[in-house]
Structures are given as C-alpha cells and as structure tokens.
N, C-alpha and C. Protein backbone atom coordinates (compact mmCIF):
# COMPACT_ATOMS: atom_id res chain seq x y z
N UNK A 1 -9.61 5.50 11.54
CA UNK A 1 -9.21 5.57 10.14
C UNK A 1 -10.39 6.09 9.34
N UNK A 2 -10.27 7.80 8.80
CA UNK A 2 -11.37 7.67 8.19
C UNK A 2 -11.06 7.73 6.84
N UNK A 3 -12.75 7.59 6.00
CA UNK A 3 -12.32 7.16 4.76
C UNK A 3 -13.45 7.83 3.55
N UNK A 4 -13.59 8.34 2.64
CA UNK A 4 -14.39 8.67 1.77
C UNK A 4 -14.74 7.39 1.01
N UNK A 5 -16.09 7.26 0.29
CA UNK A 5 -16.02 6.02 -0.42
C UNK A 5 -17.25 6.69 -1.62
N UNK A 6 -17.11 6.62 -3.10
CA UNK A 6 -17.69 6.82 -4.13
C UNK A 6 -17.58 5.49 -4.92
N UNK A 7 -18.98 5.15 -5.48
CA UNK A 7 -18.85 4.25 -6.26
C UNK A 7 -20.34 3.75 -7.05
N UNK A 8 -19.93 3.39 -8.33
CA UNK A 8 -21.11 3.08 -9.33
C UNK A 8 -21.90 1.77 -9.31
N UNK A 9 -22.71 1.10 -10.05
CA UNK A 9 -23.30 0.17 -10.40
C UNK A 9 -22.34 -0.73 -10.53
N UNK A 10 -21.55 -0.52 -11.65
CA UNK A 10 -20.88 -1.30 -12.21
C UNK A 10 -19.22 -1.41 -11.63
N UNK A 11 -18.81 -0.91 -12.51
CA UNK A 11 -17.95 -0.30 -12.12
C UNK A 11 -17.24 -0.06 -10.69
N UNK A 12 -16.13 -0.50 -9.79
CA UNK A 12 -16.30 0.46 -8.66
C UNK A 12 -15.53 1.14 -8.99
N UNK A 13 -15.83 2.04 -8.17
CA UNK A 13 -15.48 3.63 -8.56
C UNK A 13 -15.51 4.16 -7.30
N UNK A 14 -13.51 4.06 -6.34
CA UNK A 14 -13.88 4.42 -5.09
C UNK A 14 -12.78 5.50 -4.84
N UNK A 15 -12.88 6.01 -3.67
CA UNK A 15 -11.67 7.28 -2.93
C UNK A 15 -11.78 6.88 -2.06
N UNK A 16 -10.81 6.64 -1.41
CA UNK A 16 -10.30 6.58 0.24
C UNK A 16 -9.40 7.15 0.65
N UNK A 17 -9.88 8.28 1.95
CA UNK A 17 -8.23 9.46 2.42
C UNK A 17 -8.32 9.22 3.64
N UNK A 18 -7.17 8.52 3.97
CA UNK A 18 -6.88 8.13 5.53
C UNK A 18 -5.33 8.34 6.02
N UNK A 19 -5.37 8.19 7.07
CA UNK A 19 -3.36 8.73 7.41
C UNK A 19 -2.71 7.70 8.35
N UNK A 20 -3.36 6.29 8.81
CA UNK A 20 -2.28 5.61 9.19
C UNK A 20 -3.11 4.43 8.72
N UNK A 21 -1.82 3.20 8.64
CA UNK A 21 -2.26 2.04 8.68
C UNK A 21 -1.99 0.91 10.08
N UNK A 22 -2.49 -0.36 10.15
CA UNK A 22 -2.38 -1.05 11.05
C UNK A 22 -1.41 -2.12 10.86
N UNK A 23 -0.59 -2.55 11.63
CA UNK A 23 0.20 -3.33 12.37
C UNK A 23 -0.38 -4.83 12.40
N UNK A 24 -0.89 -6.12 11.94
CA UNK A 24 -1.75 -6.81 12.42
C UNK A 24 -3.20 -6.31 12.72
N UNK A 25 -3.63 -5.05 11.81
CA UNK A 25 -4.49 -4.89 12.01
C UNK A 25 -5.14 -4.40 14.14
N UNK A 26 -4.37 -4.24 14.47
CA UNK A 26 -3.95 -3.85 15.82
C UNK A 26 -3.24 -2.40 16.01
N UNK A 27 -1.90 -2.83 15.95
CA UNK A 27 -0.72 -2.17 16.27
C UNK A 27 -0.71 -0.60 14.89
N UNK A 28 -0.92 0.33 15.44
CA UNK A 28 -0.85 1.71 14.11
C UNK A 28 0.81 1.61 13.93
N UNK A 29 0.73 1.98 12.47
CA UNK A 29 2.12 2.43 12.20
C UNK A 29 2.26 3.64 11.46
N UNK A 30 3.45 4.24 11.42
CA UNK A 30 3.80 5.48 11.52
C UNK A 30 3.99 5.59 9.15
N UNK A 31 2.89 5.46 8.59
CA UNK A 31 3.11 5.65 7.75
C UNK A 31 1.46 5.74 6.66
N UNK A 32 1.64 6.19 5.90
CA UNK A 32 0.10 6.60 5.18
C UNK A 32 0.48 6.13 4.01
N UNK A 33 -1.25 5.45 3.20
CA UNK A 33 -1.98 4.76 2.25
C UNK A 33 -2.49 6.06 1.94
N UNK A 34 -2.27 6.24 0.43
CA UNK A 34 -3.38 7.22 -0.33
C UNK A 34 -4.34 6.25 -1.20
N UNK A 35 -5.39 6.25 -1.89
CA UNK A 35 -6.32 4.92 -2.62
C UNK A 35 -6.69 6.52 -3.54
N UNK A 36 -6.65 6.14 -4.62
CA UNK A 36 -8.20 7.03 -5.05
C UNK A 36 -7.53 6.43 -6.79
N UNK A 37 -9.30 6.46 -7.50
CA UNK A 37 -9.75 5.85 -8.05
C UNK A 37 -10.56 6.36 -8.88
N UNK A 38 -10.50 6.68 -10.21
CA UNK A 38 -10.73 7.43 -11.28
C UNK A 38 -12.13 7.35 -11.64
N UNK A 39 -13.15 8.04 -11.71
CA UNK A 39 -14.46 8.07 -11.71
C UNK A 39 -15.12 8.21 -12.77
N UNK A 40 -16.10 6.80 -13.00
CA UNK A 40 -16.18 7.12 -14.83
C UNK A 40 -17.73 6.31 -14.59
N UNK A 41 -18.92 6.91 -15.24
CA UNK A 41 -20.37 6.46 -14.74
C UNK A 41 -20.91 5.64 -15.72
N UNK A 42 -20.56 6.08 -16.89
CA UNK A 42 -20.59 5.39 -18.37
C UNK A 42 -19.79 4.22 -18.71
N UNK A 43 -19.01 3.63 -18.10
CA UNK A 43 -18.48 2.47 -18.48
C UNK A 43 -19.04 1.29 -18.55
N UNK A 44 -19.10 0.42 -19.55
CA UNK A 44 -19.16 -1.20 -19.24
C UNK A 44 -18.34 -2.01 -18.64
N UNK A 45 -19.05 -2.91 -17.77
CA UNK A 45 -18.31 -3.45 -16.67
C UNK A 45 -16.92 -3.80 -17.25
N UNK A 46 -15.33 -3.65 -17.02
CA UNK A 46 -14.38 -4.07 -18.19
C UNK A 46 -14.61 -5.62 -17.80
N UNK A 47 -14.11 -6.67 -18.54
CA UNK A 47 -13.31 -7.95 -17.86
C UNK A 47 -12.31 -8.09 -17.56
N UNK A 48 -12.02 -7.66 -16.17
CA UNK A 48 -10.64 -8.28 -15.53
C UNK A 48 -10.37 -9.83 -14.57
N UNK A 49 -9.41 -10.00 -14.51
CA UNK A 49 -9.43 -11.16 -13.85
C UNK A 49 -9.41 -11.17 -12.88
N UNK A 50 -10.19 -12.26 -12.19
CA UNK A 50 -10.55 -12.12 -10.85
C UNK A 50 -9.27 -12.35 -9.48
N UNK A 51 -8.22 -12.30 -10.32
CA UNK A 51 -6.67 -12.14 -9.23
C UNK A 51 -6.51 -10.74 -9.83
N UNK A 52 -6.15 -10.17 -8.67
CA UNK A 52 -5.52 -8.58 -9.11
C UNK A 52 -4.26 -7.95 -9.73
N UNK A 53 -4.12 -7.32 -10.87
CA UNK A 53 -2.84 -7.32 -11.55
C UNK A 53 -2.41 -6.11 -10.74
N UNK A 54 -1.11 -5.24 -10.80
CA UNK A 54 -0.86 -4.19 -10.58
C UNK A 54 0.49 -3.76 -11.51
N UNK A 55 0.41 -2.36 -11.92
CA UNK A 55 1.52 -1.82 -12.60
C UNK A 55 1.85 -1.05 -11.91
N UNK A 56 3.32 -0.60 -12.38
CA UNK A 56 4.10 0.49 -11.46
C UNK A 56 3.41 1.76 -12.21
N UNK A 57 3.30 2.83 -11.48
CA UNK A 57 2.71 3.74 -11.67
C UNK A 57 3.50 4.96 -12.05
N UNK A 58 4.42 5.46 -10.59
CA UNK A 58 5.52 5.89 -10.87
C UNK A 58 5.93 6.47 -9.39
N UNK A 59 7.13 7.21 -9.19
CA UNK A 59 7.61 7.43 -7.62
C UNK A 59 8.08 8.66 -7.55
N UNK A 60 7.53 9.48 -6.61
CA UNK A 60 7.73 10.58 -6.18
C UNK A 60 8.55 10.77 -4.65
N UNK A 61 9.72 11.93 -4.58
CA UNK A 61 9.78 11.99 -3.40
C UNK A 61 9.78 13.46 -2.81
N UNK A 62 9.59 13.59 -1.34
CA UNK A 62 10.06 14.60 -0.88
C UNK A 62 10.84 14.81 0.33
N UNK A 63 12.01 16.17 0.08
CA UNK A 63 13.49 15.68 0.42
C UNK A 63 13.26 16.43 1.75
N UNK A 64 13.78 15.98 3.22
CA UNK A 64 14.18 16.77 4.06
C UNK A 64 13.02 17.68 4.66
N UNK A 65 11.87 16.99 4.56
CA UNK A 65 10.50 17.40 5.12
C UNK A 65 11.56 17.88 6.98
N UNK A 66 11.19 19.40 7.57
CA UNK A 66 11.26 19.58 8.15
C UNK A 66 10.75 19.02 9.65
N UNK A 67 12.24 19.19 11.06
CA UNK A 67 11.38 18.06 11.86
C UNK A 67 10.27 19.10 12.66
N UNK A 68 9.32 18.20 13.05
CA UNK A 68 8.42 18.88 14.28
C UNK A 68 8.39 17.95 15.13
N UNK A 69 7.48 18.34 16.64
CA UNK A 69 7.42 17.64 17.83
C UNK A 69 6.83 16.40 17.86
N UNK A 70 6.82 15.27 18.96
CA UNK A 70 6.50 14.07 19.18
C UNK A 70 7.12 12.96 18.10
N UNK A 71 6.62 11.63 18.38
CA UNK A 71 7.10 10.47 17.50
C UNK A 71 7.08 10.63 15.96
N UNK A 72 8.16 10.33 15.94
CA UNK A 72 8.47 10.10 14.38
C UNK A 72 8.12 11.71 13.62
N UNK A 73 8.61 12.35 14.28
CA UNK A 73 8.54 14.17 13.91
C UNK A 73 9.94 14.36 13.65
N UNK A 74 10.82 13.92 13.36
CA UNK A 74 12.33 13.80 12.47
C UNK A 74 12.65 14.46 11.55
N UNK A 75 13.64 15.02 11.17
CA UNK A 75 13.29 15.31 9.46
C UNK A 75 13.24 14.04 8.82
N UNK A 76 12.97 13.78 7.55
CA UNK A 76 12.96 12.92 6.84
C UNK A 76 12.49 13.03 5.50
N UNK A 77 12.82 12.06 4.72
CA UNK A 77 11.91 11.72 3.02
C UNK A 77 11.20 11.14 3.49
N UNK A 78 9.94 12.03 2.63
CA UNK A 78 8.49 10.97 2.23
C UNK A 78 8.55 10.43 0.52
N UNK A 79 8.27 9.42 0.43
CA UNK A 79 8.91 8.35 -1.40
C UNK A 79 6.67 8.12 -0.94
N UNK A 80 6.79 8.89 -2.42
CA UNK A 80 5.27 8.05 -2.72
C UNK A 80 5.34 7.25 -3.66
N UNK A 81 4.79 5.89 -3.66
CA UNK A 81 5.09 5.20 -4.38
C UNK A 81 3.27 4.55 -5.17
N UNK A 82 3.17 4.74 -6.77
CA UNK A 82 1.95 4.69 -7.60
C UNK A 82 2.00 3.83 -7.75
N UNK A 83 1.17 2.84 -8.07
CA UNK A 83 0.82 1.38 -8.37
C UNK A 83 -1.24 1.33 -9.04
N UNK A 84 -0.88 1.31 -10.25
CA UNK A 84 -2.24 1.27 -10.98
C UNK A 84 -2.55 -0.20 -10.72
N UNK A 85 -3.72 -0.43 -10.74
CA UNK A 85 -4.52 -2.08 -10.62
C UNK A 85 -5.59 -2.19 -10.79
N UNK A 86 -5.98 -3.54 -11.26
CA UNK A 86 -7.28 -3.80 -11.75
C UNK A 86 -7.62 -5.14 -10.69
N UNK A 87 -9.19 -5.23 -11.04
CA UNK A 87 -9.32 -6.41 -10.25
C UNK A 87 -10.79 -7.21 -10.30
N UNK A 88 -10.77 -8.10 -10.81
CA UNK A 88 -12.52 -8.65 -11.75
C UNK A 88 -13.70 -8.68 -10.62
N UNK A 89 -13.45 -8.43 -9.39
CA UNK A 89 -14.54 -8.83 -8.50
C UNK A 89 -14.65 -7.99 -7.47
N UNK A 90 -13.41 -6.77 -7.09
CA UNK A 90 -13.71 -5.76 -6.53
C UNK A 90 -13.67 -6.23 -4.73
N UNK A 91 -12.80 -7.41 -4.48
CA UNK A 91 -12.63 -7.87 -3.49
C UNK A 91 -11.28 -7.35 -2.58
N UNK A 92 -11.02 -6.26 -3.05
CA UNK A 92 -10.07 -5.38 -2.41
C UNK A 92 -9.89 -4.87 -0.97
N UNK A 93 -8.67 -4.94 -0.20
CA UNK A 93 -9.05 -4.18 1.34
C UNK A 93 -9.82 -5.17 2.00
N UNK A 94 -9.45 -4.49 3.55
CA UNK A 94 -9.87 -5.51 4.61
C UNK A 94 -11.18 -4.26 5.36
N UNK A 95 -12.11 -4.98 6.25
CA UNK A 95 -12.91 -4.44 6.66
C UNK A 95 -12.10 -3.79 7.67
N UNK A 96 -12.47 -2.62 8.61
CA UNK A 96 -11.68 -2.22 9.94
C UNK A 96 -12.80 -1.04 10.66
N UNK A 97 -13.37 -1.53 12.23
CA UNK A 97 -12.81 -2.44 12.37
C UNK A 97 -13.35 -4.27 12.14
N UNK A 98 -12.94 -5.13 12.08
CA UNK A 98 -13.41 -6.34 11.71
C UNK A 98 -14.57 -6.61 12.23
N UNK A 99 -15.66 -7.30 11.19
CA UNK A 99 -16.56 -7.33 11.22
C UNK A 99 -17.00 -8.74 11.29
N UNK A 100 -18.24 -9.49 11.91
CA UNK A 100 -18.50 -10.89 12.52
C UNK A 100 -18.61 -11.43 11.03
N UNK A 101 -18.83 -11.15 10.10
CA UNK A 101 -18.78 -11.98 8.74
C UNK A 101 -17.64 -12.17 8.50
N UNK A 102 -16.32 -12.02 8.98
CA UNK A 102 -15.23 -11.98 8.39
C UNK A 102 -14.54 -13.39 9.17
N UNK A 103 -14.44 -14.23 9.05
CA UNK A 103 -13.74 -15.30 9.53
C UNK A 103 -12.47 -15.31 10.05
N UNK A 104 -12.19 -16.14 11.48
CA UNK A 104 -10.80 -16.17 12.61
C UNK A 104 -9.49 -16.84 11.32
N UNK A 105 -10.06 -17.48 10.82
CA UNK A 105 -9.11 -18.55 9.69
C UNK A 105 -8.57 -17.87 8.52
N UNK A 106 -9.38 -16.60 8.32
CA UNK A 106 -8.92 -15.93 7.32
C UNK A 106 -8.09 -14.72 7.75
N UNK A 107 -8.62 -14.32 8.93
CA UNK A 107 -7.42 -13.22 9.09
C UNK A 107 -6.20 -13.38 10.14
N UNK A 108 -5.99 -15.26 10.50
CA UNK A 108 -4.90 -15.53 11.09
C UNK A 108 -3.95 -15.87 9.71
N UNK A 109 -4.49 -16.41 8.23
CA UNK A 109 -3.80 -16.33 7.55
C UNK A 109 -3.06 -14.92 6.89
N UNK A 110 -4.17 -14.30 7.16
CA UNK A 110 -3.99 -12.49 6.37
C UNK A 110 -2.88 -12.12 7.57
N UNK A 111 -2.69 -12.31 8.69
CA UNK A 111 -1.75 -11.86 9.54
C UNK A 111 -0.08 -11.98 8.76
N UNK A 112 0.18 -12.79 8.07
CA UNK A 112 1.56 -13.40 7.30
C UNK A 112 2.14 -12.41 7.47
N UNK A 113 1.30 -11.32 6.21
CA UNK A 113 2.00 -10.18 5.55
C UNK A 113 1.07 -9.28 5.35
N UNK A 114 -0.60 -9.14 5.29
CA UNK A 114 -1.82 -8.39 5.07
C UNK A 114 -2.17 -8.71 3.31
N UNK A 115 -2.51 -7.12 3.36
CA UNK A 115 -2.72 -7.32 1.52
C UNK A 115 -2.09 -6.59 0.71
N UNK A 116 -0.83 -6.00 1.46
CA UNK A 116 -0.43 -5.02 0.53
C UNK A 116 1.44 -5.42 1.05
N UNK A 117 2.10 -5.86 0.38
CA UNK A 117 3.50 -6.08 0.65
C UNK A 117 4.75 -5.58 0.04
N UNK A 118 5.70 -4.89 0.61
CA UNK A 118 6.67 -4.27 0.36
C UNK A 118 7.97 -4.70 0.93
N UNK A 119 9.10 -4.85 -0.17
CA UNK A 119 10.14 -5.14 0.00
C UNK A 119 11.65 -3.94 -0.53
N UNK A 120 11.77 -3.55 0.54
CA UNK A 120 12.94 -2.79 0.43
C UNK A 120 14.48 -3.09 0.10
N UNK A 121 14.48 -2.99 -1.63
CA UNK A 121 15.81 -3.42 -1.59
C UNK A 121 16.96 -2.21 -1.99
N UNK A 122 17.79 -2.50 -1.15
CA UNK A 122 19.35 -0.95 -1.04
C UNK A 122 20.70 -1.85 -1.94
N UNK A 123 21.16 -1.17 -2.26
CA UNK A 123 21.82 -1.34 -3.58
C UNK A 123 23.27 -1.18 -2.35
N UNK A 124 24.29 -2.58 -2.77
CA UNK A 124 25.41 -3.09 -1.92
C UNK A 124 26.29 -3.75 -3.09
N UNK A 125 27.55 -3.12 -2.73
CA UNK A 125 28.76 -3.69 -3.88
C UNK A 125 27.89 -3.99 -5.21
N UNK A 126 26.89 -3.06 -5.58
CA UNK A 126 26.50 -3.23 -7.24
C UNK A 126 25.56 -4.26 -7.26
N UNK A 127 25.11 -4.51 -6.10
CA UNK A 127 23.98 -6.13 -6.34
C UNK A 127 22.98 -5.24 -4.89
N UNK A 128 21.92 -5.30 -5.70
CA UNK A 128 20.20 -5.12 -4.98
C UNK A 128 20.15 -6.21 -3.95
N UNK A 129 19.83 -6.19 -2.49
CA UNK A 129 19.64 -7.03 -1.46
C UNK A 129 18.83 -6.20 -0.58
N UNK A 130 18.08 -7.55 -0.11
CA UNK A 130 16.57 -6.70 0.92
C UNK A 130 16.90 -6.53 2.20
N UNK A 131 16.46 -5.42 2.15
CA UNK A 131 16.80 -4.36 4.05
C UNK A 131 15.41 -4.81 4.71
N UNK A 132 15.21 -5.85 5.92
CA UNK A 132 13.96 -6.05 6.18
C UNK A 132 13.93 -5.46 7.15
N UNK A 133 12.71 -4.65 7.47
CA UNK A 133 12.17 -3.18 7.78
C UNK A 133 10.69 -4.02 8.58
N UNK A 134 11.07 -3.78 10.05
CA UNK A 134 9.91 -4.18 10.49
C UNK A 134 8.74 -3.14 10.44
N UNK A 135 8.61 -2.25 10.29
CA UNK A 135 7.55 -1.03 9.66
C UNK A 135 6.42 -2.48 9.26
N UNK A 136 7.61 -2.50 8.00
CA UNK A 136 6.68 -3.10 6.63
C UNK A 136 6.40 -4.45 6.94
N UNK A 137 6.54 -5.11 8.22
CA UNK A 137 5.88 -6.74 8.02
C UNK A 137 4.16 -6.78 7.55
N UNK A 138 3.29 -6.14 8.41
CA UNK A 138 2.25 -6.49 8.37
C UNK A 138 1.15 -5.09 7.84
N UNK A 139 1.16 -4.97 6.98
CA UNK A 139 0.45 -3.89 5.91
C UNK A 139 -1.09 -3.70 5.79
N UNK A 140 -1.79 -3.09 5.80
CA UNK A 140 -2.95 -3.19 5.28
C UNK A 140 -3.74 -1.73 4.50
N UNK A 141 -4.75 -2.25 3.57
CA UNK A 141 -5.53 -1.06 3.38
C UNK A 141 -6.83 -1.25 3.28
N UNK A 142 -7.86 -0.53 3.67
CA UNK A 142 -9.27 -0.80 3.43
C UNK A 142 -10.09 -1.19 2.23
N UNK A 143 -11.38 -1.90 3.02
CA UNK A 143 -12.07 -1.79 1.50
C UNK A 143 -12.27 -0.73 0.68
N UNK A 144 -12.37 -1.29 -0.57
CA UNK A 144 -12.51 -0.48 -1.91
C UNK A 144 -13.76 -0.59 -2.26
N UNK A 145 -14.36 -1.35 -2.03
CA UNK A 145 -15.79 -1.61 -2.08
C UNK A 145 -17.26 -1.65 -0.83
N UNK A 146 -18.04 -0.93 -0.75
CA UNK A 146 -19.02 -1.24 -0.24
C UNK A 146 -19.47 -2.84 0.00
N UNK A 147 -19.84 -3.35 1.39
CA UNK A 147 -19.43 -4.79 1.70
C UNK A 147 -20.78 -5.21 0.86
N UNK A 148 -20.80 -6.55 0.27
CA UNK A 148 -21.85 -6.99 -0.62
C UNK A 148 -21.79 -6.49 -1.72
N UNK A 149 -21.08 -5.78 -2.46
CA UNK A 149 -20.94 -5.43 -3.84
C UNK A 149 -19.73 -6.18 -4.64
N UNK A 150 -19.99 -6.47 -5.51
CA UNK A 150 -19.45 -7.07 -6.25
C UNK A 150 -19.34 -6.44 -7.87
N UNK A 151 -18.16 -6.80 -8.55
CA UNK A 151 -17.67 -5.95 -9.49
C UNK A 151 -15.97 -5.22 -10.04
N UNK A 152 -15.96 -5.07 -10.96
CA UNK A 152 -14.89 -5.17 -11.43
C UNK A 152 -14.17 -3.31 -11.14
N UNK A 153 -13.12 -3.44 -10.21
CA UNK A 153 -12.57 -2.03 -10.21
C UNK A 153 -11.30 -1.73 -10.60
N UNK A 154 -11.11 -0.80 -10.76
CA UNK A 154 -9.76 -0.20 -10.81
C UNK A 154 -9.16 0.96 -10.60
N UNK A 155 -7.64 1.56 -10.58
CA UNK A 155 -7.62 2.76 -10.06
C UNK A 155 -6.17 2.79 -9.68
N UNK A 156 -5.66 3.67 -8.52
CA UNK A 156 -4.01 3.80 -8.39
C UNK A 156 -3.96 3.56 -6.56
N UNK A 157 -3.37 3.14 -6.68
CA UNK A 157 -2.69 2.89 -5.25
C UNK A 157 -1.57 3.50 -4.82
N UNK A 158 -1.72 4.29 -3.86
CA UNK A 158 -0.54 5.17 -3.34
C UNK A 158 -0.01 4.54 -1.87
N UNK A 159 1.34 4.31 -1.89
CA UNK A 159 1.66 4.39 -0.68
C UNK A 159 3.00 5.10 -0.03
N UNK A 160 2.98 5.36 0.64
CA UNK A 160 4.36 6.67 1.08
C UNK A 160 5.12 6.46 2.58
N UNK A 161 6.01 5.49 2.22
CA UNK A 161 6.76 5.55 3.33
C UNK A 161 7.87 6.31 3.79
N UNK A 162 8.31 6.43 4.84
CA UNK A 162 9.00 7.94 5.56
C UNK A 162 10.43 7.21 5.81
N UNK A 163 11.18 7.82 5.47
CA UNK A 163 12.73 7.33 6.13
C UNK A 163 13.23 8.29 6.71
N UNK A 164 14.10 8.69 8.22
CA UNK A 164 14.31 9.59 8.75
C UNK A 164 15.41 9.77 9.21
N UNK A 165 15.98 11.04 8.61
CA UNK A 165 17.60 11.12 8.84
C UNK A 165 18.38 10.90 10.22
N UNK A 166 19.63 10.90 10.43
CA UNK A 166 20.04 10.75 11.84
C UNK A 166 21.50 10.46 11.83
N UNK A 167 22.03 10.63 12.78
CA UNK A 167 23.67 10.69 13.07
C UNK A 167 24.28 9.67 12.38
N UNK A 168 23.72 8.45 12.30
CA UNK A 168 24.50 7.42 11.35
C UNK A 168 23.61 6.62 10.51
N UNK A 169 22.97 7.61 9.74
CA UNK A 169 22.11 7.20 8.31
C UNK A 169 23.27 8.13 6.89
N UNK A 170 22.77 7.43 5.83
CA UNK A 170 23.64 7.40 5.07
C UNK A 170 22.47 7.17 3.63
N UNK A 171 22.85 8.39 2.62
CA UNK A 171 21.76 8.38 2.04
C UNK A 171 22.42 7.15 0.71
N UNK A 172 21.41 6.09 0.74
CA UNK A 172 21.74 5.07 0.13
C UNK A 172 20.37 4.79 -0.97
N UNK A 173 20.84 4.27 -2.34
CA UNK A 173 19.96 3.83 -3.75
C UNK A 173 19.27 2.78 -3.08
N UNK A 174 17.88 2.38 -3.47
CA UNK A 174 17.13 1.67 -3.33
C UNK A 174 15.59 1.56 -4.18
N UNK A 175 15.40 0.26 -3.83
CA UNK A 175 14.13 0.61 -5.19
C UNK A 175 13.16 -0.61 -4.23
N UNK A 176 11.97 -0.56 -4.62
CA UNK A 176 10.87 -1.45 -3.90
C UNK A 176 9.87 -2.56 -4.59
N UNK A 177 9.94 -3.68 -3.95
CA UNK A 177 8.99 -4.44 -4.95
C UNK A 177 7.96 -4.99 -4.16
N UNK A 178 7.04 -4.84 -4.91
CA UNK A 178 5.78 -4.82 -4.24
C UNK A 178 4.31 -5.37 -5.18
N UNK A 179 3.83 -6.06 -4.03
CA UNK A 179 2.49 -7.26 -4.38
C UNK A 179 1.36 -6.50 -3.38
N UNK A 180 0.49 -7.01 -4.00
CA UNK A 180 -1.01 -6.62 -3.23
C UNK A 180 -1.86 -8.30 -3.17
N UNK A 181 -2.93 -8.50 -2.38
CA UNK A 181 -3.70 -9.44 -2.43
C UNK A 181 -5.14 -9.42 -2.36
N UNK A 182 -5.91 -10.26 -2.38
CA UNK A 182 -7.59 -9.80 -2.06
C UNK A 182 -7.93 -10.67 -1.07
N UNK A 183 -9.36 -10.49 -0.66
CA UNK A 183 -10.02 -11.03 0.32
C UNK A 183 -9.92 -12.29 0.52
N UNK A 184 -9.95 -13.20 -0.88
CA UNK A 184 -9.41 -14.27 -1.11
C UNK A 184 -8.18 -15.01 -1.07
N UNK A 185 -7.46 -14.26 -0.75
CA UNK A 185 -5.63 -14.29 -0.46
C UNK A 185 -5.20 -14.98 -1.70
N UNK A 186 -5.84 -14.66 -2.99
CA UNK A 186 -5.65 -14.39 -4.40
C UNK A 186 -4.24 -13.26 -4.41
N UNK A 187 -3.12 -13.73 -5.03
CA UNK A 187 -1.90 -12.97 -5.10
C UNK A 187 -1.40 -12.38 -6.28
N UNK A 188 -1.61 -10.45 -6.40
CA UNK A 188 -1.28 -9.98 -7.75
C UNK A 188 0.20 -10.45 -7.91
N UNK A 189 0.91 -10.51 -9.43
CA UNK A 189 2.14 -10.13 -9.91
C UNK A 189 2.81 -8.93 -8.94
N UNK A 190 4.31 -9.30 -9.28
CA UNK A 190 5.32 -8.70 -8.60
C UNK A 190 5.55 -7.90 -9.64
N UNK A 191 5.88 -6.16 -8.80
CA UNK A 191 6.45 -5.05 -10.16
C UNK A 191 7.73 -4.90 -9.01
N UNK A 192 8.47 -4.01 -9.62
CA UNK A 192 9.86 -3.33 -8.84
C UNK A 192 9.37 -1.76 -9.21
N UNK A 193 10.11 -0.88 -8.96
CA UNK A 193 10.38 0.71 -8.80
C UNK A 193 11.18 0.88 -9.53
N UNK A 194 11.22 2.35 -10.12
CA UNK A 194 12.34 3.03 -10.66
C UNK A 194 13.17 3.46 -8.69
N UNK A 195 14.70 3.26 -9.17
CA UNK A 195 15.87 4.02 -7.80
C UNK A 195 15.35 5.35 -7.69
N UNK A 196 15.54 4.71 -6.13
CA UNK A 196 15.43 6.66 -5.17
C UNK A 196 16.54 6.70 -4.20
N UNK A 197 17.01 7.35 -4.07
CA UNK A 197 18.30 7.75 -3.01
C UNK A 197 17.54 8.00 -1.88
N UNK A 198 17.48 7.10 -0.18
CA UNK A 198 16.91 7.72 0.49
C UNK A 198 17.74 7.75 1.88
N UNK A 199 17.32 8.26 3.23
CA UNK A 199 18.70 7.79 4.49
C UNK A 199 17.94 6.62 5.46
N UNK A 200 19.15 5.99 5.08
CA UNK A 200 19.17 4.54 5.92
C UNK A 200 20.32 4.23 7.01
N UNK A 201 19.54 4.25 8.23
CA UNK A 201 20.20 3.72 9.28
C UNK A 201 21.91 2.87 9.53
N UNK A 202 22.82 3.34 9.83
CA UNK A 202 23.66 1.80 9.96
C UNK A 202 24.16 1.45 8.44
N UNK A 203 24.29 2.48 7.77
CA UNK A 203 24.67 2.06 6.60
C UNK A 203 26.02 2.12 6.73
C-alpha cells in the first residue's frame, strides 16, 4: 500500500494515494480509499474536538466502466463517495504494516468493523433497508499523521466502491451511511448520502 504523506507543524496537512484496502487488516479487498487533504502553512492550530466529526461531502459516479481481464475486471459502477472531517488530535488511520507500539487489545477490538464503516442501504417497497455486503465488514485506512505527532487535522475522505453488472443484477436506488473512528475507537457522527442508482445482485 503505497502512500504520499505532507504535513505541517501544526496543522496536519496530509495526502495519501493508495489502491486497495485490507480485510482485517490481512485479507486485500477489491476496492480503493482516496485521502487527500487541503494544504494550508499559515493556519492556527483550529479547535476541534478530539472525537472526529464528518460531513457528507458529495457523490460521484461512473457508469459502465468497461470490463478487462482477471478478478473483479467486470464491467461495473465506480460511486465515489466525499466525506469532509475534522479531528482535534490527528489520531486518524491505522499503522500498516502493524507496528510493536500498537497493542493485541486494540486491534482485536478494531477487528469489529476497522475505522471507516459503511452501510449500504437499497430502497424496497418505498422503505430504505440494509443490503449487508461482506466487501464492507472490515474497512480500513491509513495514518494521516506521521506516528508521534499530534494535532488537529482536517480534509476529505474519499471512498469508491465498485458494483458489477451481471445476468441477474438489477439496477436498484440506494444511498450509504457512514461513520469513521480513531485510534482511540473514539466514534464520529453518522451522515447518509444523496441516492445513486447502482446494479445489485439478486434483486
């Protein structure tokens, strides 16, 4: 997983471009984290709170990405999904790969769900209900911070999951709600999505 990382005194101030995430931190899965993080040298530290908020940002898709060879080379939609956030201590992201400062107790709890959680809900007889999508059990994204730094960051969170057409998918409304956490298993607020039409399996 590689990763760019920029960042100030104060302020963090980071970019990270990588193309898969982990499974339990183990297992890769077939889907990409964008991070990047608005760069400003002059700021005073803001005060945010030291649990991480997040806003919806906004959702992009793209339709019928042509297929190519090997796994998960399908056609399909890619849905990017924006999520702005702040966070008072800059305790964002997991180390990878895990590092001996990082405690067995903390990342058998981080196993649950990780730090980044998504719930897929598809729209049935006029009432929103969740499609659970083993993709999405166990999520993660890297640090945002250089380890030992401390500080208040912020920035947008991208994430883009793939749905892939097929003989009995059925392009169905759906929208996503989604939480992030920190090192501390400190838990941001819940936002939802604006609807995207995407193809779902067995519909």
């Amino acid at each position: 997983m590689g990763q760019k990382t920029l960042q100030t005194k104060k302020t963090g101030i980071v970019r990270h471009d990588y193309n898969t995430m982990q499974r339990q931190l183990i297992h890769p899965v077939i889907l990409l984290f964008g991070l990047t993080l608005l760069l400003s040298s002059c700021w005073n530290e803001p005060n945010f709170d030291d649990t991480p908020k997040i806003t919806f940002a906004g959702l992009n898709i793209f339709r019928k990405l042509p297929a190519k060879g090997g796994v998960g080379g399908g056609e399909r939609d890619s849905v990017i999904i924006a999520l702005d956030f702040t966070d008072g201590n800059g305790d964002l992201g997991v180390n990878s790969p895990r590092n001996k400062a990082d405690s067995l107790a903390y990342y058998t709890m981080f196993k649950v769900w990780g730090n980044y959680q998504i719930k897929v809900l598809r729209l049935v007889n006029n009432k929103y209900e969740e499609l659970p999508l083993p993709e999405n059990n166990v999520l993660v994204f890297p640090r945002l911070t250089k380890e030992g730094t401390k500080g208040a960051i912020e920035g947008t969170l991208e994430f883009r999951p793939i749905f892939f057409y097929g003989r009995t998918t059925k392009v169905t409304p759906v929208k996503f709600q989604i939480k992030i956490r920190d090192r501390n298993l400190l838990e941001s607020n819940v936002i939802e999505t604006d609807t995207v039409h995407v193809p779902l399996f067995g519909q």
